[in-house]
Protein backbone atom coordinates (compact mmCIF):
# COMPACT_ATOMS: atom_id res chain seq x y z
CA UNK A 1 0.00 0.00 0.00
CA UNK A 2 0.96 3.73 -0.76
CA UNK A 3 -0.45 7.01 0.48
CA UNK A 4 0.90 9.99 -0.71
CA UNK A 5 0.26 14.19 0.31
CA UNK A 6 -2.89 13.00 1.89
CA UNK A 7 -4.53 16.10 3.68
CA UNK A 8 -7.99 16.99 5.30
CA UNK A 9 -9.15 19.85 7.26
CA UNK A 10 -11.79 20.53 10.03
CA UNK A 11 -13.14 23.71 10.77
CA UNK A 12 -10.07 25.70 8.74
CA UNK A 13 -7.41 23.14 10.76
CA UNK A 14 -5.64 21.07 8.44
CA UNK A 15 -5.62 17.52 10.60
CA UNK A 16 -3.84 15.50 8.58
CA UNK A 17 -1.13 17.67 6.62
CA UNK A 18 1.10 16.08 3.36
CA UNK A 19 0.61 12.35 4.71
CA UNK A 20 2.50 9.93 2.89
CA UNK A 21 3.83 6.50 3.48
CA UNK A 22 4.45 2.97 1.84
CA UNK A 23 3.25 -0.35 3.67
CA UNK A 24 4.81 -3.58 2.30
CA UNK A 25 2.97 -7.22 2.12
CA UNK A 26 4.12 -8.89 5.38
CA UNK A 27 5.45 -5.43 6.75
CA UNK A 28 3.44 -3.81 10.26
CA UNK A 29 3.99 0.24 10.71
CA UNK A 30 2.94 2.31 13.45
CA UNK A 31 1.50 5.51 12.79
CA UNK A 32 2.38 6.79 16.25
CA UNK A 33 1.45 9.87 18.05
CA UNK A 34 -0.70 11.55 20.76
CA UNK A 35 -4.24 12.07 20.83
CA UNK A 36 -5.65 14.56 18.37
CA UNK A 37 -2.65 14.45 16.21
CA UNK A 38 -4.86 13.15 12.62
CA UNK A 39 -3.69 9.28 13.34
CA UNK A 40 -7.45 7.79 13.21
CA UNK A 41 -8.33 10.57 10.53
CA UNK A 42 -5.44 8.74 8.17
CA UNK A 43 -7.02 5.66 8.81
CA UNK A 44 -10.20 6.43 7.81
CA UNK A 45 -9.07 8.19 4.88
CA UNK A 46 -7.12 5.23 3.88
CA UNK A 47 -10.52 2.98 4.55
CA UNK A 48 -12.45 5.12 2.54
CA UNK A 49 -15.21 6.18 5.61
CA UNK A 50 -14.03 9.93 5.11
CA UNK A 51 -12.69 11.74 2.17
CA UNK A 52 -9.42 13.34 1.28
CA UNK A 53 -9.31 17.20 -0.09
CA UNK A 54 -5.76 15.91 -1.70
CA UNK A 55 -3.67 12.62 -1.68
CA UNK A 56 -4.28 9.37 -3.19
CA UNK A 57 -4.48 5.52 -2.40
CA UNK A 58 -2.61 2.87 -3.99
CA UNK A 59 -3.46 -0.50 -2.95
CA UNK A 60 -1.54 -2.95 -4.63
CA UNK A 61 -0.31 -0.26 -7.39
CA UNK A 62 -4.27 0.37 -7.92
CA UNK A 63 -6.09 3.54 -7.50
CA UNK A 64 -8.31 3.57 -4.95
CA UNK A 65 -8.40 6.98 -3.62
CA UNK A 66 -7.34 10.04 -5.68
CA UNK A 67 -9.36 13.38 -6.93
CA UNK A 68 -11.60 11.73 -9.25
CA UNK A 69 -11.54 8.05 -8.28
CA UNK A 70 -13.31 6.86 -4.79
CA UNK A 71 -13.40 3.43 -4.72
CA UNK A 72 -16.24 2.41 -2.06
CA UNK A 73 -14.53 1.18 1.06
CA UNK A 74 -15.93 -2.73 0.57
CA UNK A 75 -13.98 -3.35 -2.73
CA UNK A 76 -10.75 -1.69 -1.57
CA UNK A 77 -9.43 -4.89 -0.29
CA UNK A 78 -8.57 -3.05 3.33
CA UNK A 79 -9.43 -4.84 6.82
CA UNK A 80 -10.17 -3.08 9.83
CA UNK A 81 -9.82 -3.55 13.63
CA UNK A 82 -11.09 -1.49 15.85
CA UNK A 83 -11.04 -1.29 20.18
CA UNK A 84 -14.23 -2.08 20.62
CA UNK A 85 -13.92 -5.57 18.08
CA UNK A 86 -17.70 -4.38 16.80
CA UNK A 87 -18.69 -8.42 16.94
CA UNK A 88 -22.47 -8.69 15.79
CA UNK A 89 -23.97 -9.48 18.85
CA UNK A 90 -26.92 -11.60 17.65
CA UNK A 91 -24.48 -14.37 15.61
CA UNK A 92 -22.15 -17.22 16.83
CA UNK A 93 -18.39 -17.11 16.70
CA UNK A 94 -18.93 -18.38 13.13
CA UNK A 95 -21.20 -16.80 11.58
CA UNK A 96 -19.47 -13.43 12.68
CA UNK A 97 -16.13 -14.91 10.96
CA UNK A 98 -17.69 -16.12 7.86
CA UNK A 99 -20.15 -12.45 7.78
CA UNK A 100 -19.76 -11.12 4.22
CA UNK A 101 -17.61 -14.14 2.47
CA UNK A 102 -18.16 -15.25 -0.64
CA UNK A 103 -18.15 -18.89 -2.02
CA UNK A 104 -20.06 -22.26 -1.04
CA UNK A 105 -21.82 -23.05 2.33
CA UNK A 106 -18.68 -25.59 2.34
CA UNK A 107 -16.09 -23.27 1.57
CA UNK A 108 -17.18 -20.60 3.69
CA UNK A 109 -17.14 -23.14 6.60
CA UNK A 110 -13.75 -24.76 5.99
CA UNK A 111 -12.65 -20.75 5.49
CA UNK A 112 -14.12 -20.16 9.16
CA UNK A 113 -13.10 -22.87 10.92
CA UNK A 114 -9.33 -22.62 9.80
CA UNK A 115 -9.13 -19.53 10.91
CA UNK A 116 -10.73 -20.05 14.19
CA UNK A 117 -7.79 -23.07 14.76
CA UNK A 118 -5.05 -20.47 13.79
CA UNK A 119 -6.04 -17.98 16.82
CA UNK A 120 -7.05 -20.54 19.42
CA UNK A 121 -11.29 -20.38 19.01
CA UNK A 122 -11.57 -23.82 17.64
CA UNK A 123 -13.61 -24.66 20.74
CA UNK A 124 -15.85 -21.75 20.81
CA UNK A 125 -17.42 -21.83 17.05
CA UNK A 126 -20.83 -22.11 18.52
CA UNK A 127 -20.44 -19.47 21.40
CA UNK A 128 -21.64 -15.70 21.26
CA UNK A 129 -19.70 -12.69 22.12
CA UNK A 130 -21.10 -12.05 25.34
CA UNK A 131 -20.18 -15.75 26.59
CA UNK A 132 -16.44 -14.61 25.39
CA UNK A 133 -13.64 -12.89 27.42
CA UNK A 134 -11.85 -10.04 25.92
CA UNK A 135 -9.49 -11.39 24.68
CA UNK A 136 -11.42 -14.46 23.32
CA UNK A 137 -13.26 -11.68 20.77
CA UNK A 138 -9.70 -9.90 19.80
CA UNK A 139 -9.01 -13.01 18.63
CA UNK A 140 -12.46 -14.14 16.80
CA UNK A 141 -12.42 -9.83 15.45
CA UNK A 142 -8.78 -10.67 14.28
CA UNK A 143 -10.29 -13.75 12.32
CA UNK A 144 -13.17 -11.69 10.91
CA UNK A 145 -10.96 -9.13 9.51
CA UNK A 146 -8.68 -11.33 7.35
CA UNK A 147 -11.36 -14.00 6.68
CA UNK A 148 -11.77 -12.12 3.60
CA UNK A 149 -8.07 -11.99 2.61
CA UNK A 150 -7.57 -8.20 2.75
CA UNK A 151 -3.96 -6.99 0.96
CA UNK A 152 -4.03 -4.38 3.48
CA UNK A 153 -5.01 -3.97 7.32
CA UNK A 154 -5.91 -1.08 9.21
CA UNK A 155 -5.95 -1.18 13.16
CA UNK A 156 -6.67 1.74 15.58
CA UNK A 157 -5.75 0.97 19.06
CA UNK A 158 -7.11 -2.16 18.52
CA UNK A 159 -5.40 -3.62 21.96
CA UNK A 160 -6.03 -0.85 24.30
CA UNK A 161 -9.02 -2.47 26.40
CA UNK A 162 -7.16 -5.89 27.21
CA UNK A 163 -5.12 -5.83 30.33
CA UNK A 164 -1.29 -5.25 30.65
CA UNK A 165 -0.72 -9.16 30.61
CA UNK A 166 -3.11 -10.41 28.23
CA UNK A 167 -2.27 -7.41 25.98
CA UNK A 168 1.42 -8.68 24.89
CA UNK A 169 0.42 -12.22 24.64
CA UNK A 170 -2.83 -11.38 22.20
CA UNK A 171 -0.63 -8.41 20.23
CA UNK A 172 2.18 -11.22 19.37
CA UNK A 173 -0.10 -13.77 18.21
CA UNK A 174 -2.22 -11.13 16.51
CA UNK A 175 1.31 -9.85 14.73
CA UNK A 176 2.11 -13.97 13.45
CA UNK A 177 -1.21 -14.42 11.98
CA UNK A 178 -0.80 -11.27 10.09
CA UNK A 179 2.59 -11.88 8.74
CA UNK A 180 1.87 -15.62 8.02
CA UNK A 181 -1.25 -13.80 5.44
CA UNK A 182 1.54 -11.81 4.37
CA UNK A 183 -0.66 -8.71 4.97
CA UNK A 184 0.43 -4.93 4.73
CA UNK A 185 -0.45 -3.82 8.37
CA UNK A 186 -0.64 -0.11 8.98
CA UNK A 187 -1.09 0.25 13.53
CA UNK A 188 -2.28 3.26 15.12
CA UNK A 189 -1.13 3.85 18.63
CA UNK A 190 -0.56 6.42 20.80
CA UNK A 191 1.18 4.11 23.11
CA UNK A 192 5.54 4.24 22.34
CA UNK A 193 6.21 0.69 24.00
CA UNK A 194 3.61 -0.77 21.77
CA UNK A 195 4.73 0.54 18.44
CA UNK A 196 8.24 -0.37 19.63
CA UNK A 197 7.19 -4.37 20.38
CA UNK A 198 5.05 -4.40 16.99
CA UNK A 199 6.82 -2.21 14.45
CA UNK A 200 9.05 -2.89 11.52
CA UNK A 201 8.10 0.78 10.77
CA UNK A 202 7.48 3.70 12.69
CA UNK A 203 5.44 6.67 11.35
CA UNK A 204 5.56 9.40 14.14
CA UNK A 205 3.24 11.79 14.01
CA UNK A 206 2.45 15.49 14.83
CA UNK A 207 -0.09 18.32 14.35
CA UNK A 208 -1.21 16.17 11.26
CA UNK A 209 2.58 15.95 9.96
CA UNK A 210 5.04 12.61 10.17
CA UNK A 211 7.96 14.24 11.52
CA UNK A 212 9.85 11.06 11.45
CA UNK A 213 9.56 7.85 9.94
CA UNK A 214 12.31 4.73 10.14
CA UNK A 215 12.67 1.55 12.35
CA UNK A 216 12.08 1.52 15.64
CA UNK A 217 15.59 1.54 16.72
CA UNK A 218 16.77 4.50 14.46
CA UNK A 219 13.86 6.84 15.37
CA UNK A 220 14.56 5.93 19.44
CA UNK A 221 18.43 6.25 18.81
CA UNK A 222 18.08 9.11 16.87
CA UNK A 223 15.50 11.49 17.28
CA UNK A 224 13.97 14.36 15.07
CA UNK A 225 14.04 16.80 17.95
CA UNK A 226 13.42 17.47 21.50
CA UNK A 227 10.13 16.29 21.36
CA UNK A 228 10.71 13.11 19.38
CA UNK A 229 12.99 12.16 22.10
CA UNK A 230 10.69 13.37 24.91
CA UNK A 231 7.20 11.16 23.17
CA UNK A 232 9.49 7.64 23.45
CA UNK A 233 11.11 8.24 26.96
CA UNK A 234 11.82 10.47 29.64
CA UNK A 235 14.73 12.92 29.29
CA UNK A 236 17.18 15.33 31.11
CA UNK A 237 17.53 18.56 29.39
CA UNK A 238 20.49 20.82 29.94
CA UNK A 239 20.94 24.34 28.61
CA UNK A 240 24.07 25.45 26.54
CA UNK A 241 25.26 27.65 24.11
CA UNK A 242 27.20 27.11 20.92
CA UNK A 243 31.12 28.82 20.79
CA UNK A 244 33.22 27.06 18.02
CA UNK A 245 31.15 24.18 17.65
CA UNK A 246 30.85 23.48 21.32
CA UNK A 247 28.84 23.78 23.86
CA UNK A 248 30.32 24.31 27.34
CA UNK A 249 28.39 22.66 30.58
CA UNK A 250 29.00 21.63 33.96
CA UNK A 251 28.86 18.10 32.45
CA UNK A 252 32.13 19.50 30.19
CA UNK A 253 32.09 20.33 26.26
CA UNK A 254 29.52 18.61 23.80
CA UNK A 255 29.65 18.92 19.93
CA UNK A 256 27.30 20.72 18.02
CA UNK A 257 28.44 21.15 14.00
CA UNK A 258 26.78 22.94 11.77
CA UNK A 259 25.62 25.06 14.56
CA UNK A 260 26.64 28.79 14.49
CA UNK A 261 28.15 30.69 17.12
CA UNK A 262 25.45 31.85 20.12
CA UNK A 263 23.01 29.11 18.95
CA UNK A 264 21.15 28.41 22.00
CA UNK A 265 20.75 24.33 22.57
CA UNK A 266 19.33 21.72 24.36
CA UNK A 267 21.60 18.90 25.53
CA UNK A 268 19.02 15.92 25.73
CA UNK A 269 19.57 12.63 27.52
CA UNK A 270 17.38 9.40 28.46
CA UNK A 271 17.79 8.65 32.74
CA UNK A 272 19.39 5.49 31.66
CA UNK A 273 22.46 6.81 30.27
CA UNK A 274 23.28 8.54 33.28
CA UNK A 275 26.54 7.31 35.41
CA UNK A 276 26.62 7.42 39.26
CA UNK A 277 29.55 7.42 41.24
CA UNK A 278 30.21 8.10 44.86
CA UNK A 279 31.24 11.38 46.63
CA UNK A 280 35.16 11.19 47.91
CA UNK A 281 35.32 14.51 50.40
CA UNK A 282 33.73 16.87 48.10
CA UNK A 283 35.45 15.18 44.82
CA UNK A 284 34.27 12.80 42.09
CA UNK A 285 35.87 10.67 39.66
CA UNK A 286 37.81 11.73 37.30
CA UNK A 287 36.71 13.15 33.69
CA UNK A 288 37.03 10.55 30.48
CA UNK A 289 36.03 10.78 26.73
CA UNK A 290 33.35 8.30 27.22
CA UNK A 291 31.61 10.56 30.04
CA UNK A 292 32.99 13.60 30.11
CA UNK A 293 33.39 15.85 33.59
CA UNK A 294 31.24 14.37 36.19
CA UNK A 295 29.23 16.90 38.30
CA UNK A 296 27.52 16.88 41.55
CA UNK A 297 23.95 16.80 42.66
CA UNK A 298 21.64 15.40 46.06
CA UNK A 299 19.55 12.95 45.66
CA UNK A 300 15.60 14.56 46.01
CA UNK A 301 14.01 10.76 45.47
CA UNK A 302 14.61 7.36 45.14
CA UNK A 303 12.08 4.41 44.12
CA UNK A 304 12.36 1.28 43.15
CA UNK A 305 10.59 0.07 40.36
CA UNK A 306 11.12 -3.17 39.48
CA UNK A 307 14.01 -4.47 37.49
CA UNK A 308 15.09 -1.05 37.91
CA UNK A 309 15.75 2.32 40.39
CA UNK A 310 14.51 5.83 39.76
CA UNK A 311 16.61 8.21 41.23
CA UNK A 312 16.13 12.01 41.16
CA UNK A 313 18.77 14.74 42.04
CA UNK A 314 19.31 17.89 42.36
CA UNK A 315 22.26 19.42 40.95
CA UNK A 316 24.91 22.05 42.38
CA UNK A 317 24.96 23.53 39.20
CA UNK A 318 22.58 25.58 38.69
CA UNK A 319 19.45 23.30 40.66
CA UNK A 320 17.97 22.04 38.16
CA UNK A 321 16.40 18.42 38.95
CA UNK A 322 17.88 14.93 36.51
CA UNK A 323 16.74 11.29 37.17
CA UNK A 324 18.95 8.28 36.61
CA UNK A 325 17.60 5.22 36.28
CA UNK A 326 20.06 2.76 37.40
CA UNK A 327 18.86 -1.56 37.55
CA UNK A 328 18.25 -3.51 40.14
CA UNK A 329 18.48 -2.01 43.56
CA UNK A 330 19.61 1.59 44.48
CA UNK A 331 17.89 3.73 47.12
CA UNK A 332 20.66 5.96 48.49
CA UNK A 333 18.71 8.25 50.80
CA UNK A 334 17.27 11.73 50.35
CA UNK A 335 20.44 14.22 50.90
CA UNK A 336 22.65 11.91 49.53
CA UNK A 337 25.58 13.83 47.40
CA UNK A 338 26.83 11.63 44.53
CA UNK A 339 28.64 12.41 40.67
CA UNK A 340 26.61 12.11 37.57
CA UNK A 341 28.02 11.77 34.46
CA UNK A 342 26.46 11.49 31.06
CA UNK A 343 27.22 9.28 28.25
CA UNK A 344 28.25 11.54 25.01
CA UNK A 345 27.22 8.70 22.85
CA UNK A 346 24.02 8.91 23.66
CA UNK A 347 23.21 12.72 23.92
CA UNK A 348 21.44 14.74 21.15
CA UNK A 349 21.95 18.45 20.86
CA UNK A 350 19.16 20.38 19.58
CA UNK A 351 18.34 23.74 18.66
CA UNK A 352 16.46 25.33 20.91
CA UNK A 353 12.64 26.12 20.19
């Protein structure tokens, strides 16, 4: 599937601004973002339910969508998913698979019930959704949408009433079938962790704009901006000024070419790239390449998480507050003084906005 410069406005607000992206057979892209940013107004674009004022559709290197073609949204070969599944109430587990396909009574049936053994609902043909769990009708809606063999499937939030647990297991199996039908998924989720565990592609999205687009590992590792790095994580921000390609801080120098002189920057940097070390009589350790000049803060916080420890300070520097996150165990107690030091491979300097 392609969309290209797809826009539409509401109320003179252009929602969805210059969309365009490419979904390959097999392939599952995230079009990430927060609420409100024109994510589900793509989608329905792309399923035909609401119109573009520019852009086309190519599904399968066929027109669907353009200026003058609108192919109805029932021949365009697209699947949907949905939160709320949308199972017909009134008919069994097969009869809402098999709703709308084509063929013999005995093709239809075989069509149903393999799908029903590929997600785990062998047993529950004859049920209705209201005897099913949650997840038991993600996984009979999932069978409904590609009983029909759609090139191309669309699905908005589709996990986000299923419980934490539940939610990982159902999203994996979910992500199989789909690649064993060899089907172009496009995801929408507001929710980073999930586009991360589902993605071969992320999309992230804007004020109607992508303002990135690559795997998930390039777009985490290397952000668009401040805000890029801020949707996926939290950060640190420190403030600096460009001189000569540098930017002097209490953390020592960081690089910023192609910056001119007096540029004001932001110095951005995830909690879990921060170093701890102890305090020796007012002294820390001593500066390297790798981390640069270590400088001092108290700790304001600790809490343990987990697999991991949250640990806020704040620093001498100027007071400003940073959290490390460091694993396992490490609740050094409020008033604590201890070095931080920042790893430069894993800092982006921005302009500041």
């Amino acid at each position: 599937m392609k969309i290209r410069g797809l826009t539409r406005t509401f109320g003179g607000r252009r929602v969805v601004d210059d969309v365009s992206l490419s979904v390959m057979p097999g392939q599952v892209t995230c079009l990430l973002g927060p609420s409100g940013c024109g994510k589900s107004t793509t989608l329905r674009m792309i399923a035909g339910v609401e119109n573009p004022e520019a852009g086309e559709v190519r599904v399968d290197g066929q027109v669907v969508c353009d200026r003058t073609v609108r192919v109805p949204p029932e021949a365009r070969s697209i699947g949907l998913m949905f939160q709320d599944f949308a199972l017909f109430p009134h008919l069994d587990v097969a009869r809402n698979v098999g709703f709308g396909l084509s063929g013999s009574r005995a093709e239809v049936r075989a069509r149903v019930a393999e799908l029903l053994e590929r997600v785990g609902m062998s047993d529950h043909i004859d049920a209705y959704p209201h005897e099913l769990s949650g997840g038991e009708q993600q996984r009979v809606a999932l069978a409904r949408a590609i009983a029909p063999r759609p090139r191309v499937m669309l699905m908005d939030e589709p996990f986000s009433g299923l419980d934490d647990r539940l939610r990982d297991d159902i999203r994996d199996e979910t992500l199989d079938v789909l690649k064993q039908e060899g089907t172009a998924v496009l995801l929408v989720t507001h929710e980073p962790a999930e586009a991360m565990r589902m993605a071969d592609e992320i999309a992230l999205m804007r004020d109607g704009r992508i303002v990135q687009h690559g795997a998930p590992y390039n777009v985490y590792n290397a952000p668009a901006d401040l805000a890029a790095a801020a949707f996926f994580s939290d950060i640190n921000v420190i403030r600096g000024e460009v001189r000569g390609a540098l930017t002097e801080t209490p953390f020592g120098q960081f690089l910023a070419p192609g910056l001119p002189d007096g540029t004001a920057v932001d110095i951005v940097f995830r909690p879990q790239h921060v170093r701890i070390d102890f305090d020796r009589g007012g002294r820390g350790p001593h500066p390297t390449a790798e981390t640069g000049t270590p400088a001092r803060g108290v700790v304001t916080r600790a809490r343990f998480m987990g697999a991991e420890s949250l640990v806020e300070f704040r620093m001498d520097f100027d007071g400003s507050i940073l959290k490390a996150r460091v694993p396992s165990v490490f609740l050094p107690r409020r008033g604590t003084a201890l070095w931080l030091m920042v790893r430069r491979d894993r800092c982006f300097v921005f302009p500041r906005r």
